[in-house]
C-alpha atoms as a PDB file:
ATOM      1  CA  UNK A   1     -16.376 -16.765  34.337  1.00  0.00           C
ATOM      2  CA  UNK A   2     -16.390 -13.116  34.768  1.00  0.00           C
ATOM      3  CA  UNK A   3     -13.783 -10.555  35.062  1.00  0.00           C
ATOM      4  CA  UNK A   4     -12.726  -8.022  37.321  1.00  0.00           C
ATOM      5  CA  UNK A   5     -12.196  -4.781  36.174  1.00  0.00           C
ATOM      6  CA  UNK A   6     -10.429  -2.398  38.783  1.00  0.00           C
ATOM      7  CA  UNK A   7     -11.135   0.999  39.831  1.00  0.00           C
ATOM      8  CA  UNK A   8      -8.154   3.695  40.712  1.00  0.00           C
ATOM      9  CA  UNK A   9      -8.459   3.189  44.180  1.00  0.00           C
ATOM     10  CA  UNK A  10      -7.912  -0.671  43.838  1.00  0.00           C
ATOM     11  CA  UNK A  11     -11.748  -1.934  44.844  1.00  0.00           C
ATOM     12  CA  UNK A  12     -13.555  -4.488  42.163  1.00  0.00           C
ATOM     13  CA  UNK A  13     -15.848  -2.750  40.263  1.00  0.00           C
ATOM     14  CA  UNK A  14     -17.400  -5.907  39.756  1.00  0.00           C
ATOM     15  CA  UNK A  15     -17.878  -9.188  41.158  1.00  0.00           C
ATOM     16  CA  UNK A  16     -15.169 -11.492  40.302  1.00  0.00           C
ATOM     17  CA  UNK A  17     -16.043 -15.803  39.832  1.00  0.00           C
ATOM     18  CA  UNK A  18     -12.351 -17.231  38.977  1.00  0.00           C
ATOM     19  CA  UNK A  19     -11.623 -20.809  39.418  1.00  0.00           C
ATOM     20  CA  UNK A  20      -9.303 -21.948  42.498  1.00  0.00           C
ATOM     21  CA  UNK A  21      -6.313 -23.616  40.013  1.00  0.00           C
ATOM     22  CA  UNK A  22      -6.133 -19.439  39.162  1.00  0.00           C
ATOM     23  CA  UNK A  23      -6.335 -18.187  42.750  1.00  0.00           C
ATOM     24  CA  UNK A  24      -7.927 -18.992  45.495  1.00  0.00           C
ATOM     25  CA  UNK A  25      -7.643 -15.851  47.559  1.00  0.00           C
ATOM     26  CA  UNK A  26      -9.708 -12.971  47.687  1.00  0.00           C
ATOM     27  CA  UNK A  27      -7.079 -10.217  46.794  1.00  0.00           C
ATOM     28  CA  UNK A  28      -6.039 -12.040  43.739  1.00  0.00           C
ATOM     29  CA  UNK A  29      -4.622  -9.946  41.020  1.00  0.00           C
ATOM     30  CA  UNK A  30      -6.799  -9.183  37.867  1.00  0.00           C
ATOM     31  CA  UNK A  31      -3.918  -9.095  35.584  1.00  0.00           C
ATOM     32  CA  UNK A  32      -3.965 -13.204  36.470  1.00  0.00           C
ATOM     33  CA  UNK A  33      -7.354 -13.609  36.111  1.00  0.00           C
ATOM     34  CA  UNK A  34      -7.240 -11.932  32.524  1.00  0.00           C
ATOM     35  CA  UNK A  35      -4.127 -13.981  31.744  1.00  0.00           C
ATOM     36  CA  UNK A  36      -5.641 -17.201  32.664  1.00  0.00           C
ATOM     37  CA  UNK A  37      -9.038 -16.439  30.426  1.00  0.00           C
ATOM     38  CA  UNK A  38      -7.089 -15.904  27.311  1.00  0.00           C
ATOM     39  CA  UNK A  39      -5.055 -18.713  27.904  1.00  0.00           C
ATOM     40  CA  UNK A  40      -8.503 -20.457  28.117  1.00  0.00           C
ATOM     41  CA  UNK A  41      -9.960 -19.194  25.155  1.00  0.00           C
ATOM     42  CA  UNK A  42      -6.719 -19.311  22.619  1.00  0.00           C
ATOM     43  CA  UNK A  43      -6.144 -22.694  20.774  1.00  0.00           C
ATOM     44  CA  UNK A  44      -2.454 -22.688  20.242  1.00  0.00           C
ATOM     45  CA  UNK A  45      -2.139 -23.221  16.523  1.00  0.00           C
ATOM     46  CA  UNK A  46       0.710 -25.567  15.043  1.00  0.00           C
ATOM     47  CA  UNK A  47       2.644 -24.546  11.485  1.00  0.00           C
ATOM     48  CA  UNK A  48       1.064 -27.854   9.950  1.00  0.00           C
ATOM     49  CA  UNK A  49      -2.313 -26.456  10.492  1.00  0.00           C
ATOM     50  CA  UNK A  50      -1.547 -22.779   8.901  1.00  0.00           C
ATOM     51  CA  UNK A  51      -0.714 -24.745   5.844  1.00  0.00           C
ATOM     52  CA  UNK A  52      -3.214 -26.907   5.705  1.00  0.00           C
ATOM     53  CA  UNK A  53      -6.034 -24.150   5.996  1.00  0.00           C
ATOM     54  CA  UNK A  54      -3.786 -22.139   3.405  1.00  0.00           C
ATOM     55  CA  UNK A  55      -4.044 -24.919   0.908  1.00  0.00           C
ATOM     56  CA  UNK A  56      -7.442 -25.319   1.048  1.00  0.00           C
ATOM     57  CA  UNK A  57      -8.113 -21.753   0.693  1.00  0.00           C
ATOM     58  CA  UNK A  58      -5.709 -20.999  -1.591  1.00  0.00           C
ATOM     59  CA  UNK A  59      -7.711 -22.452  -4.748  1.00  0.00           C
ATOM     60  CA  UNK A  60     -11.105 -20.149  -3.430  1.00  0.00           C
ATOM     61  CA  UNK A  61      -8.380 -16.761  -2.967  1.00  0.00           C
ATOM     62  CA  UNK A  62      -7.148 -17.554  -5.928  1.00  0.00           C
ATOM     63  CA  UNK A  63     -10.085 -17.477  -8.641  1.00  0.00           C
ATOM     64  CA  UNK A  64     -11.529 -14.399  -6.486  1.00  0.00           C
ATOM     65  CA  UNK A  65      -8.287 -12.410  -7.376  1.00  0.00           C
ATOM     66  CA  UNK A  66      -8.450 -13.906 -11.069  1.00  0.00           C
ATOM     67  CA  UNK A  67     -12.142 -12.799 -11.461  1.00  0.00           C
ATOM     68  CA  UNK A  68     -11.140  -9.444  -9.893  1.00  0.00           C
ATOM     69  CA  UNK A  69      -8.082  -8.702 -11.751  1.00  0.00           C
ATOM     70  CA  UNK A  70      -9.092 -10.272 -15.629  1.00  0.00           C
ATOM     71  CA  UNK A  71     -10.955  -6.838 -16.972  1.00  0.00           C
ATOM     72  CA  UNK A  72      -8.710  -4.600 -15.254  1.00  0.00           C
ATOM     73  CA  UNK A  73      -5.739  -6.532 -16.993  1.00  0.00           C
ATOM     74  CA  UNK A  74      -7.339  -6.294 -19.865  1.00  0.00           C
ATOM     75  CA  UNK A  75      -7.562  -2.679 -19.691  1.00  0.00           C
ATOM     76  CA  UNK A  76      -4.061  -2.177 -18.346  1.00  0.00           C
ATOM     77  CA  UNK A  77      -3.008  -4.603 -21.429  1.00  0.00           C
ATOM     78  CA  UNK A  78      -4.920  -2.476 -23.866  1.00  0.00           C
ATOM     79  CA  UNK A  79      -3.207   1.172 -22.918  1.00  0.00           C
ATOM     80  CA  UNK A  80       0.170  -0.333 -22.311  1.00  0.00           C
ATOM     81  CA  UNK A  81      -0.043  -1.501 -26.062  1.00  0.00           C
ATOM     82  CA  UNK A  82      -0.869   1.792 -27.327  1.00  0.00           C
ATOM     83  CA  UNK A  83       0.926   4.069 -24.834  1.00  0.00           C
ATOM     84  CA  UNK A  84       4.110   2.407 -23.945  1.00  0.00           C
ATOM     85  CA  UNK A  85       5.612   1.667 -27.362  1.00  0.00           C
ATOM     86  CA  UNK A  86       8.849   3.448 -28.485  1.00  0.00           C
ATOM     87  CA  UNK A  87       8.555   6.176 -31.127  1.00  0.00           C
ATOM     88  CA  UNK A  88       8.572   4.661 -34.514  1.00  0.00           C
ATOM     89  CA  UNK A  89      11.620   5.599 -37.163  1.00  0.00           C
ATOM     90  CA  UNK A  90       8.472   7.777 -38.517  1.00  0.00           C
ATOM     91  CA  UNK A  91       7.993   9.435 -35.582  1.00  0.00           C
ATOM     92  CA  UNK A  92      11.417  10.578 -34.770  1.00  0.00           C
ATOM     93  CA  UNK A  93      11.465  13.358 -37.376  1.00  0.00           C
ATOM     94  CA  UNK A  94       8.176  14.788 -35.712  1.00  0.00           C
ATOM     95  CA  UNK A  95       9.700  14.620 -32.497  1.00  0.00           C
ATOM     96  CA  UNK A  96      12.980  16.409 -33.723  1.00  0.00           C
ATOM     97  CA  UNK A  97      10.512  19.380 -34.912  1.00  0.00           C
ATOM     98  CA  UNK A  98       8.688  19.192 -31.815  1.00  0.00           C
ATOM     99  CA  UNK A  99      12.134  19.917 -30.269  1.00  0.00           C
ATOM    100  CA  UNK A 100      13.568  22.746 -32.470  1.00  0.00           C
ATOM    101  CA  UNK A 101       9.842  24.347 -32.098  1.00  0.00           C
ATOM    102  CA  UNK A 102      10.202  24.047 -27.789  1.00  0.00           C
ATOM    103  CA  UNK A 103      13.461  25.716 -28.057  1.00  0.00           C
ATOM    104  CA  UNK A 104      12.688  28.406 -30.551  1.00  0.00           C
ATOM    105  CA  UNK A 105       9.664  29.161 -27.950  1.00  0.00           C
ATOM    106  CA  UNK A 106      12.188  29.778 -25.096  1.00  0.00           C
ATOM    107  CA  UNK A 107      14.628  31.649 -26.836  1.00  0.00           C
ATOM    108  CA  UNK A 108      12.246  34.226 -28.322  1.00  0.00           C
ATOM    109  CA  UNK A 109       9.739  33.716 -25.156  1.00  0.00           C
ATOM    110  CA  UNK A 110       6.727  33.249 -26.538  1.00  0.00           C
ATOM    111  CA  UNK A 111       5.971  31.062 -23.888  1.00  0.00           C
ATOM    112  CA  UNK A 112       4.911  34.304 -22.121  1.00  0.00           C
ATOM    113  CA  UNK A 113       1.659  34.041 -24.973  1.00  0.00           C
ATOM    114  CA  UNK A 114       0.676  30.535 -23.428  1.00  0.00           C
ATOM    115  CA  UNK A 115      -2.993  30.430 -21.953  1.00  0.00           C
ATOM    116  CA  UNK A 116      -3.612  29.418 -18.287  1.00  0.00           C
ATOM    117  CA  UNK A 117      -4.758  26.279 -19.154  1.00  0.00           C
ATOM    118  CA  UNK A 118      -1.539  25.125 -22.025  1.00  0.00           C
ATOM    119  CA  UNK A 119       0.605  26.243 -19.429  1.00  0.00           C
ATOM    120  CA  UNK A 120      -1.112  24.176 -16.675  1.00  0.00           C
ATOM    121  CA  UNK A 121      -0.462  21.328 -19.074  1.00  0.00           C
ATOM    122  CA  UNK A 122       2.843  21.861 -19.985  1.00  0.00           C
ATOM    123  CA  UNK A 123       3.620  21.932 -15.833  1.00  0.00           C
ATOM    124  CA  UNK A 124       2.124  18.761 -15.564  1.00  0.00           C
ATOM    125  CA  UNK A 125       3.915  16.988 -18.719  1.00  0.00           C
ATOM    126  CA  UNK A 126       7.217  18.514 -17.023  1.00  0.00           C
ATOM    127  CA  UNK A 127       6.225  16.995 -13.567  1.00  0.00           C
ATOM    128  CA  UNK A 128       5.926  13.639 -14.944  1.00  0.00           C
ATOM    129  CA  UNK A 129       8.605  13.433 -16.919  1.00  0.00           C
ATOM    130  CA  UNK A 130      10.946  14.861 -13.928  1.00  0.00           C
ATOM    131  CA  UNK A 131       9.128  12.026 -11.594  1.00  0.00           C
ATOM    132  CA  UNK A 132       9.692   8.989 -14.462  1.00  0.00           C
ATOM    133  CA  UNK A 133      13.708  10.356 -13.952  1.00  0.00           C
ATOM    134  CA  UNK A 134      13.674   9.910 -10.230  1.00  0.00           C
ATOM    135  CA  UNK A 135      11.962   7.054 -10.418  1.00  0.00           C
ATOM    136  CA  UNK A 136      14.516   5.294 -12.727  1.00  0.00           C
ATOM    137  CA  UNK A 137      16.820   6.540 -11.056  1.00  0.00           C
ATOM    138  CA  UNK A 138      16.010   5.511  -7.744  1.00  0.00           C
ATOM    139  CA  UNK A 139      15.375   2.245  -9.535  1.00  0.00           C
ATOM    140  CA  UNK A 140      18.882   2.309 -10.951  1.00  0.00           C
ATOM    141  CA  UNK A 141      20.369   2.957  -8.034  1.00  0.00           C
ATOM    142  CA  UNK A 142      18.268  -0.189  -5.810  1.00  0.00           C
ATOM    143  CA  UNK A 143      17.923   2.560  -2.813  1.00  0.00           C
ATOM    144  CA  UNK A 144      16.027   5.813  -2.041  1.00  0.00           C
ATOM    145  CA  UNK A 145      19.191   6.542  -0.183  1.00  0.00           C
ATOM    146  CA  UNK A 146      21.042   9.694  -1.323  1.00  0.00           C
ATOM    147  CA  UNK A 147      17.799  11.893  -2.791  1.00  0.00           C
ATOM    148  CA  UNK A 148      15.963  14.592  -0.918  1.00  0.00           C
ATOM    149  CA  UNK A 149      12.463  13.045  -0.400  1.00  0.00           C
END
């Protein structure tokens, strides 16, 4: 079968073959022909078989995404160990002088004495920490609703 495509002016840019259940006159619209040559071409496709296909796929899709996603698991595993752990009782008095020594800084503003590239980091640190807030937050709250995005 071919189709007909249509110019502006309404003339068949090409010769149309379509089969006499579509229409049998000359002036036939294209918009049936098309219509009936997808129905022609499209198996409808029934629930039962979706599943079926899914469960025999599903073993195949399944040991791709496990071969995909074991090292970078791993990895994740491995920095989420190290990373992600609270501070230790032995840490806490280290992060106390930390602290007092951040403060100090901004009260006698020796920040001002900071190279490009500490202050750069110190930006950064202060960006994540204020997104890791907002994030929690917006977690806390089960909605993005109510925050300037």
């Amino acid at each position: 079968m071919l189709l007909a495509l249509m110019t502006e002016e309404g003339a068949l840019s090409q010769g149309v073959q379509a089969p006499d259940s579509v229409c049998s006159s000359p002036d036939c619209s294209v918009t049936a022909r098309l219509s009936h040559d997808v129905q022609l071409t499209r198996k409808p496709r029934t629930t039962a078989q979706f599943v079926r296909n899914l469960a025999e796929k599903a073993p195949a899709l399944v040991d791709t995404a496990m071969t995909y996603l074991k090292p970078r698991l791993a990895i994740l595993w491995h920095y989420a160990k190290v990373e992600l752990v609270p501070p230790t009782p032995a840490e806490i008095p280290t992060a106390i002088q930390s602290l007092k020594k951040i403060v100090s800084g901004a009260q006698t503003s020796s920040f001002k004495q900071l190279t490009v590239k500490e202050a750069l980091l110190n930006g950064l640190v202060a960006t994540e920490v204020w997104t890791w807030f907002h994030a929690g937050e917006i977690t806390g709250k089960r909605g993005i609703i109510g925050y300037d995005v």
